[in-house]
Protein backbone atom coordinates (compact mmCIF):
# COMPACT_ATOMS: atom_id res chain seq x y z
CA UNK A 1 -43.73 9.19 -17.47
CA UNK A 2 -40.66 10.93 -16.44
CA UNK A 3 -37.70 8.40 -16.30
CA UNK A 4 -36.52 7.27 -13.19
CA UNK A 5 -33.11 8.74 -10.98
CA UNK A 6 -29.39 7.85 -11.33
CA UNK A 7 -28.90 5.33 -7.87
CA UNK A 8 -25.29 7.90 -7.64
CA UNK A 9 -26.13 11.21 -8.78
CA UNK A 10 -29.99 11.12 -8.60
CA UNK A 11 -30.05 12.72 -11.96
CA UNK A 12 -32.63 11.76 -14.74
CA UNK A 13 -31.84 8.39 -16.90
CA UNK A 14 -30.67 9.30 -20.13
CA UNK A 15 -32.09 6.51 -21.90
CA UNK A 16 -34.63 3.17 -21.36
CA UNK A 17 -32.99 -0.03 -22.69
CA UNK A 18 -35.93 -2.14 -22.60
CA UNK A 19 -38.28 -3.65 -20.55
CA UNK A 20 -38.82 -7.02 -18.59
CA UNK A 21 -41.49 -9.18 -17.11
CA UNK A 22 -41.26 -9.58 -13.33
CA UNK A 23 -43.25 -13.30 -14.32
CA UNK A 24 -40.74 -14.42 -16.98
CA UNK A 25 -37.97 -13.63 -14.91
CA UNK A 26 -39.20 -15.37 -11.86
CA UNK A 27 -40.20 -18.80 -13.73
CA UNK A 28 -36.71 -18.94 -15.13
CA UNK A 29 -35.26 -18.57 -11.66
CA UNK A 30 -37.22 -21.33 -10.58
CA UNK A 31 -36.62 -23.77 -13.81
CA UNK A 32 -32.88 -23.25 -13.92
CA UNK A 33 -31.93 -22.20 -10.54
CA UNK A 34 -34.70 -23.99 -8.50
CA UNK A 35 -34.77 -20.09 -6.49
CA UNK A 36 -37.96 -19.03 -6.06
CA UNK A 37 -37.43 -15.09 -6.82
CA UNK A 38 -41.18 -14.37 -6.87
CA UNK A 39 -41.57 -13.00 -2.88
CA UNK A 40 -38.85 -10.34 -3.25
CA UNK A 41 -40.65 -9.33 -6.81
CA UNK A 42 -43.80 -8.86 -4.81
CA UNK A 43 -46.45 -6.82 -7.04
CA UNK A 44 -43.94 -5.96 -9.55
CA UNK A 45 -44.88 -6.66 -12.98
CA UNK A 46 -42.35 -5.67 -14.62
CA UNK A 47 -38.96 -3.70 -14.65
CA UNK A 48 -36.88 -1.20 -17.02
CA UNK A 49 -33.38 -1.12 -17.64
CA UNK A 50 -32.30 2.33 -17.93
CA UNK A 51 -28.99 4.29 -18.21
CA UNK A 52 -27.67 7.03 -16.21
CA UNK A 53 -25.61 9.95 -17.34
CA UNK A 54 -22.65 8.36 -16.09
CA UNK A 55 -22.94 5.22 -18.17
CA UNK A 56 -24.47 2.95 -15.45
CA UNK A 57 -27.11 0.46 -16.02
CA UNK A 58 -29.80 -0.06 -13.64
CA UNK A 59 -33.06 -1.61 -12.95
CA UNK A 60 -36.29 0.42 -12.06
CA UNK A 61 -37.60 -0.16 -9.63
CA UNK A 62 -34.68 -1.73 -7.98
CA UNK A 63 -36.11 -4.64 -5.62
CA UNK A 64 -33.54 -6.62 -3.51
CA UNK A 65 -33.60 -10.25 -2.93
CA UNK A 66 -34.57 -11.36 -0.07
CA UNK A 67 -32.56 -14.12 2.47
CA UNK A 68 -34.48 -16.75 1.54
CA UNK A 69 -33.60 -16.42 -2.47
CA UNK A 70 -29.61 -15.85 -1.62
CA UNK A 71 -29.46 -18.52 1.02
CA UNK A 72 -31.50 -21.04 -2.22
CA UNK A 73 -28.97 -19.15 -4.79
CA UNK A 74 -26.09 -19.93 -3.11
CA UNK A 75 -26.60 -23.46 -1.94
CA UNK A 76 -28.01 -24.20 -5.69
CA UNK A 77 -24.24 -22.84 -6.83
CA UNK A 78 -21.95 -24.35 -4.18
CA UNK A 79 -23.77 -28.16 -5.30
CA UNK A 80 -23.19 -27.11 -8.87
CA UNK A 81 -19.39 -26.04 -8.39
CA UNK A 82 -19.95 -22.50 -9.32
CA UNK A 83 -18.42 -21.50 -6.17
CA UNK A 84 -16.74 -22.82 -3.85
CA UNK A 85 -15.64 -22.22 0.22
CA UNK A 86 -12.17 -21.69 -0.53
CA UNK A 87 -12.62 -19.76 -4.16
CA UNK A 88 -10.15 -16.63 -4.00
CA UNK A 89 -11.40 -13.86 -7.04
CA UNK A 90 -8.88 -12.07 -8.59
CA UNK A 91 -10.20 -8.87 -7.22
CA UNK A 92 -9.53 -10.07 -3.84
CA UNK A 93 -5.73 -10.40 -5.20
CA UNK A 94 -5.51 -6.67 -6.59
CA UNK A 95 -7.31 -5.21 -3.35
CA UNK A 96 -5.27 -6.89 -0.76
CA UNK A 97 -2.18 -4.95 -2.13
CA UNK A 98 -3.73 -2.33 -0.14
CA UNK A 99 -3.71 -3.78 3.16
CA UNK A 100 -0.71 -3.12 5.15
CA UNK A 101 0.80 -5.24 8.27
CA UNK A 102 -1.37 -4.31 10.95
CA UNK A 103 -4.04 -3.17 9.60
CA UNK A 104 -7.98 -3.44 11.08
CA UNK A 105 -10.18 -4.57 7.49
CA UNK A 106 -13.73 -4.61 7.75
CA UNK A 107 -15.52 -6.84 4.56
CA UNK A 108 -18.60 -6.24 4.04
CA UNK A 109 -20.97 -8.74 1.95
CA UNK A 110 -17.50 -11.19 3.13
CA UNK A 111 -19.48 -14.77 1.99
CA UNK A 112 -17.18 -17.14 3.69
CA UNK A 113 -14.44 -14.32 4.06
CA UNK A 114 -12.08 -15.65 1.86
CA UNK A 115 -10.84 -12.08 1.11
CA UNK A 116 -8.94 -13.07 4.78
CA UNK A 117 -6.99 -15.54 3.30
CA UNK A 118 -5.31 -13.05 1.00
CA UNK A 119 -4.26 -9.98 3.29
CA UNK A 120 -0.96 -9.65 5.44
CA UNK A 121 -0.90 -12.39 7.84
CA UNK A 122 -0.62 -9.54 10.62
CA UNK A 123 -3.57 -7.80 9.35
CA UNK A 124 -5.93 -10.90 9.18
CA UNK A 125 -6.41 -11.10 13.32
CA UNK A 126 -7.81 -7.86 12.72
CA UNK A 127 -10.19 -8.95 10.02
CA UNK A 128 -13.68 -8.88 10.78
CA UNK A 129 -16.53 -9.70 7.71
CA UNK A 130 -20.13 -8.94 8.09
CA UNK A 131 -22.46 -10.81 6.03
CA UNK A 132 -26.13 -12.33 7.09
CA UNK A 133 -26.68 -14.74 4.34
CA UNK A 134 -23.14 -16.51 5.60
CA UNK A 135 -22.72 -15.85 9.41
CA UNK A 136 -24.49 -18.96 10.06
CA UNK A 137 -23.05 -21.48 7.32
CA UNK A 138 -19.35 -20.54 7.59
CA UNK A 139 -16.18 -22.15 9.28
CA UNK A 140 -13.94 -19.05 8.99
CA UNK A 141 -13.04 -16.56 11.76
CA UNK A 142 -14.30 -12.99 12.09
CA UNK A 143 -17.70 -13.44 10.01
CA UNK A 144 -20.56 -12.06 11.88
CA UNK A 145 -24.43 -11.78 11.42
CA UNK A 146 -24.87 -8.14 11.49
CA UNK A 147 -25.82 -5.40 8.84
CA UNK A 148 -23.24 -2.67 8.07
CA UNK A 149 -25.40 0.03 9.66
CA UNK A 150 -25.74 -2.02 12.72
CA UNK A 151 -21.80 -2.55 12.98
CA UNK A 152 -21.48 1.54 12.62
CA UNK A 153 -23.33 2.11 16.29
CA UNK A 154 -20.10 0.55 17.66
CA UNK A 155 -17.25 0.93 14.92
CA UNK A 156 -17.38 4.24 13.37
CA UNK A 157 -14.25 4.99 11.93
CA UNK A 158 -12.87 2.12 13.43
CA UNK A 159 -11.14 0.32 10.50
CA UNK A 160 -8.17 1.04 8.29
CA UNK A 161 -9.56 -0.66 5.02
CA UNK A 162 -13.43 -1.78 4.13
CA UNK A 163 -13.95 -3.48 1.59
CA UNK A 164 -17.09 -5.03 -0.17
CA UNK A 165 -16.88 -7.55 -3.16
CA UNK A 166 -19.62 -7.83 -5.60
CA UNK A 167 -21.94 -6.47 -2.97
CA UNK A 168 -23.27 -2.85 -3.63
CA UNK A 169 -24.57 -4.38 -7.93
CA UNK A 170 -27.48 -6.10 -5.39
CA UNK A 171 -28.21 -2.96 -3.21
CA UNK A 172 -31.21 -0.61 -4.26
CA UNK A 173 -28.82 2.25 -1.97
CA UNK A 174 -25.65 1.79 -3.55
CA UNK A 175 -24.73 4.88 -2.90
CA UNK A 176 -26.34 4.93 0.93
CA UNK A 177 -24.12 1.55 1.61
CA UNK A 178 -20.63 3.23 0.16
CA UNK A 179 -21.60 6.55 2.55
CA UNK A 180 -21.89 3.75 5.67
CA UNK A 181 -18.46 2.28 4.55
CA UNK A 182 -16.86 5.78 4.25
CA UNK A 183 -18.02 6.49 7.77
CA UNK A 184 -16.54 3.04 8.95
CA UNK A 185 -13.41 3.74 8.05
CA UNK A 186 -11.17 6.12 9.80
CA UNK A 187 -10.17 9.49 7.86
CA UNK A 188 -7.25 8.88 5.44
CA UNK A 189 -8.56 5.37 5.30
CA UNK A 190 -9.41 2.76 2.18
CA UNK A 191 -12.63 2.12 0.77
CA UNK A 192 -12.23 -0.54 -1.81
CA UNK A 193 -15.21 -2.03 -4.00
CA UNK A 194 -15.78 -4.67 -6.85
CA UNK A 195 -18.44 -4.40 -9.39
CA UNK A 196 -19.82 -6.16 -12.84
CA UNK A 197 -19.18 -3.57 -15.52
CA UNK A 198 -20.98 -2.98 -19.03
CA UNK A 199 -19.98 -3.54 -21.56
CA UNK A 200 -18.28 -6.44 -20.96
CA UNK A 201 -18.72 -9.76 -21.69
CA UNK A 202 -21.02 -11.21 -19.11
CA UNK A 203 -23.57 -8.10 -20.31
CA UNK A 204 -22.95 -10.08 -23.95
CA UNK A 205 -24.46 -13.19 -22.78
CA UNK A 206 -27.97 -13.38 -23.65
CA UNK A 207 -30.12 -14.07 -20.98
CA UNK A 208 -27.38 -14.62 -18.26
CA UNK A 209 -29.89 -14.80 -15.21
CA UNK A 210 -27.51 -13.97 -12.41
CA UNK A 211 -27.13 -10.32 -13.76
CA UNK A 212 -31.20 -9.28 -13.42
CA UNK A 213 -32.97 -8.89 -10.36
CA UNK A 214 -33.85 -9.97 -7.79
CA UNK A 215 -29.75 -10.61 -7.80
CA UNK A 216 -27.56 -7.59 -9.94
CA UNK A 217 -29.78 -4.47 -9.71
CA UNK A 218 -27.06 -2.42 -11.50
CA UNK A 219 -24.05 -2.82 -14.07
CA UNK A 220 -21.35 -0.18 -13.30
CA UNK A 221 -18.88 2.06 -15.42
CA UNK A 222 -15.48 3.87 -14.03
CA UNK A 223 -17.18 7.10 -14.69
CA UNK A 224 -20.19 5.71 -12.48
CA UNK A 225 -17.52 4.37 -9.85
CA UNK A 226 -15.82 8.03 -9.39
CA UNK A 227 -19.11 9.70 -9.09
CA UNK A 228 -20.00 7.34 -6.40
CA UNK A 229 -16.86 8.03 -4.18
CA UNK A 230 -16.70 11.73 -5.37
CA UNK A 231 -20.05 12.48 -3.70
CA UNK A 232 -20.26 10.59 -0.22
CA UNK A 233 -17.05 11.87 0.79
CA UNK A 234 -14.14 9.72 -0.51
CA UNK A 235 -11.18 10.56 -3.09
CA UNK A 236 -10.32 8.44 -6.16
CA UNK A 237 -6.96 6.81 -6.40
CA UNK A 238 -7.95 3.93 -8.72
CA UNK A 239 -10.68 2.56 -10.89
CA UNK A 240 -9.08 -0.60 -12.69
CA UNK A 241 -10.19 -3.32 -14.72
CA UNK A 242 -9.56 -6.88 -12.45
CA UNK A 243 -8.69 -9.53 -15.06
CA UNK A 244 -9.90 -13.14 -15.73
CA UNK A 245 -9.28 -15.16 -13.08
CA UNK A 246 -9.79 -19.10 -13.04
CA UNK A 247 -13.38 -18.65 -11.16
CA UNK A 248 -14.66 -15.65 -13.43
CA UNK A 249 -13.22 -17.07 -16.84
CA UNK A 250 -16.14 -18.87 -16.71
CA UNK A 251 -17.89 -16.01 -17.72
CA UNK A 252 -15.19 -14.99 -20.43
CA UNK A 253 -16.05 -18.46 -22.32
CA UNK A 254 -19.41 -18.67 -22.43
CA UNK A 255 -19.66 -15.64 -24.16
CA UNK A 256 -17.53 -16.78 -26.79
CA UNK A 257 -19.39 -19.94 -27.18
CA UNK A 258 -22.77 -18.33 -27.25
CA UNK A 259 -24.29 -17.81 -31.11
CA UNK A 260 -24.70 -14.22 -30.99
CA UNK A 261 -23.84 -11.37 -28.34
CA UNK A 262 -26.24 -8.91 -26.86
CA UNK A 263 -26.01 -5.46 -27.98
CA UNK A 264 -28.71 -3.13 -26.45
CA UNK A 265 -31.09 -5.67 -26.00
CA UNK A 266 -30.05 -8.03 -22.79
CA UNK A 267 -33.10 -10.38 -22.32
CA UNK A 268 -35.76 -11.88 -24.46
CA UNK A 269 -38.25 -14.58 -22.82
CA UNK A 270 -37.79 -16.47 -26.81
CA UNK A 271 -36.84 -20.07 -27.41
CA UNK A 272 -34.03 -18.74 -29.54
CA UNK A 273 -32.89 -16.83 -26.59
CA UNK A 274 -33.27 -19.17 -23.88
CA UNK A 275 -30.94 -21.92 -26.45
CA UNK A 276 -28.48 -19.79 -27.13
CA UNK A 277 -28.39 -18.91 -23.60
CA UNK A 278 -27.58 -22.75 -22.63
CA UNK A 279 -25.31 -23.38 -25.79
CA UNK A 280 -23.20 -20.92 -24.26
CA UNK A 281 -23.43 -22.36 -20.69
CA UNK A 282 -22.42 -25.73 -21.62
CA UNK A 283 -19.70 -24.54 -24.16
CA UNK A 284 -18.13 -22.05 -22.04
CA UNK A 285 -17.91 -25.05 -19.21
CA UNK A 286 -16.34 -26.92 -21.32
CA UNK A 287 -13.73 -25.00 -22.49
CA UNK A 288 -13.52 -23.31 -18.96
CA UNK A 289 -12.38 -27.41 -17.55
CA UNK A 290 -9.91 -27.38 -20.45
CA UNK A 291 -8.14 -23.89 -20.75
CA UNK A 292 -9.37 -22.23 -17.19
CA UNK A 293 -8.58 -18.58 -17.64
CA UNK A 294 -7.56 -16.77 -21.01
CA UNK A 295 -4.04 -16.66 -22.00
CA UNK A 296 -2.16 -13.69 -23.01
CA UNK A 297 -3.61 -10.48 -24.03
CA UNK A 298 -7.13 -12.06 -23.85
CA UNK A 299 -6.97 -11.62 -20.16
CA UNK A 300 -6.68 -7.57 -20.21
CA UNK A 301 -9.67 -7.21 -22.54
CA UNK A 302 -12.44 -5.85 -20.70
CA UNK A 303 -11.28 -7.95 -17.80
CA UNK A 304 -14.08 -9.67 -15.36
CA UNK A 305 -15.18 -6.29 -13.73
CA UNK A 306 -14.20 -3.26 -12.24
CA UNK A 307 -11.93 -2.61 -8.87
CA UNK A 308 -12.31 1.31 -7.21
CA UNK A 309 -9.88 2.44 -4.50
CA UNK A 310 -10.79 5.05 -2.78
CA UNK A 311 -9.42 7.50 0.05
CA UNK A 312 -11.80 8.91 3.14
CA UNK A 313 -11.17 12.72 2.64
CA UNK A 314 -9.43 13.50 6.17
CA UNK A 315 -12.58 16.62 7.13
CA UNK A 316 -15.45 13.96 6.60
CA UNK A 317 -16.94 13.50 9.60
């Protein structure tokens, strides 16, 4: 069996990190999560994580979720405080330094499009987020039901910014999604995107659901990050880590409260596995209520993921 292609480059993995059980995967979304992930998994037995020249992780094959497990997801983490309405990420912070007065942003994947909060006051009339899973179940201005592809019939090369937050780690096209956002934005234009990284520490956690599938289909690397803009058109002007911020320091403590850190090996359906997995859930929200984010030079470790700006080349077309 030859292994599978790079999502970006479409070159050959370089090397299989192990494999996973569609079925073991599915009853633990269920038992923890109350999701039922085992309609997007469809006939799926079982999937590999592989590596791509460029350091990425990904999941072969790469199966999406479907609405019905995001709109269970998130309703089973806004009643459990994961998330919240108003929760700003520290990503959104960093990106919005690169929205000027004025200036039309399109956010794609917006949630409740708190990334509007955040931007110039005289930029945020011209905000408009697209995301299906929220359209319906948000208060917030600009949010729309529509896919990105269906926005581009109207809006090619309408924006000055687009911008999509944790989005493109759950697409099985990451790379077909960042060519749609190039083409929404106008030539000389932004292209800004947020992704989970390896290593880091929520790849440490053992067994830390949210980052398999049917949810995070890949785990991205700056070198992965500049090959994606590189080849649909776009020109690098920043891959940098985003540090802890008081929503994702979650993450930072429960890997230092779980027993052991993963290395190469990420999941294990093992009673040993599935503890340590919970010691460091309820540790890390512990000391999350008490010290929020990391002080000092803890925060600029390997930071809570990765932030690419990017610049439209001015001959795409």
């Amino acid at each position: 069996m030859s292994n599978p292609l790079c999502p970006v480059t479409g070159e050959p993995a370089v090397r299989h990190v192990q494999w996973i059980k569609s079925g073991s995967l599915a009853r633990l979304w269920k038992t923890i999560h109350g999701v039922n992930a085992r309609p997007s998994f469809g006939q799926v037995r079982r999937f590999g994580l592989w590596e791509s020249p460029t350091g990425l992780y990904f999941f072969d094959p790469m199966i999406e979720g479907d609405h019905a497990f995001y709109t269970q997801y998130y309703e089973w983490a806004l009643r459990k405080k994961l998330w919240s309405r108003d929760t700003i990420r520290e990503e959104f912070v960093l990106a919005a330094r690169h929205v000027k007065p004025g200036d039309r942003v399109l956010d794609v994947g917006c949630g409740f499009g708190s990334f509007r909060d955040v931007i110039p006051a005289e930029a945020q009339t011209g905000y408009v987020g697209l995301d299906p899973n929220f359209a319906d179940n948000t208060a917030n201005e600009g949010v729309i039901n529509q896919s990105l592809g269906e926005h581009l019939a109207d809006h090619a090369g309408a924006y000055d910014v687009v911008c999509a937050f944790e989005v493109i780690e759950h697409l099985a096209s990451p790379a077909a999604m960042f060519a749609e956002m190039v083409r929404a934005v106008r030539p000389g234009g932004i292209v800004i995107v947020g992704v989970p990284h390896v290593p880091s520490a929520i790849t440490r956690i053992p067994n830390l659901l949210m980052n398999f599938p049917p949810h995070h289909l890949s785990w991205w690397t700056k070198p992965a990050l500049s090959a994606l803009a590189e080849r649909n058109g776009a020109t690098v002007e920043s891959v940098e880590q985003v540090p802890w911020g008081p929503f994702e320091s979650l993450f930072y403590w429960m890997e230092r409260c779980s027993p052991f850190k993963c290395t190469d090996i990420h999941f294990k359906n093992t009673i040993s596995w599935h503890a340590a997995a919970l010691m460091g859930f309820l540790g890390g929200r512990l000391m999350h209520a008490l010290w929020k984010r990391p002080k000092g030079p803890k925060r600029t470790d390997e930071g809570s993921g990765l932030l690419l700006v990017a610049r439209r080349n001015r001959g795409e077309v």
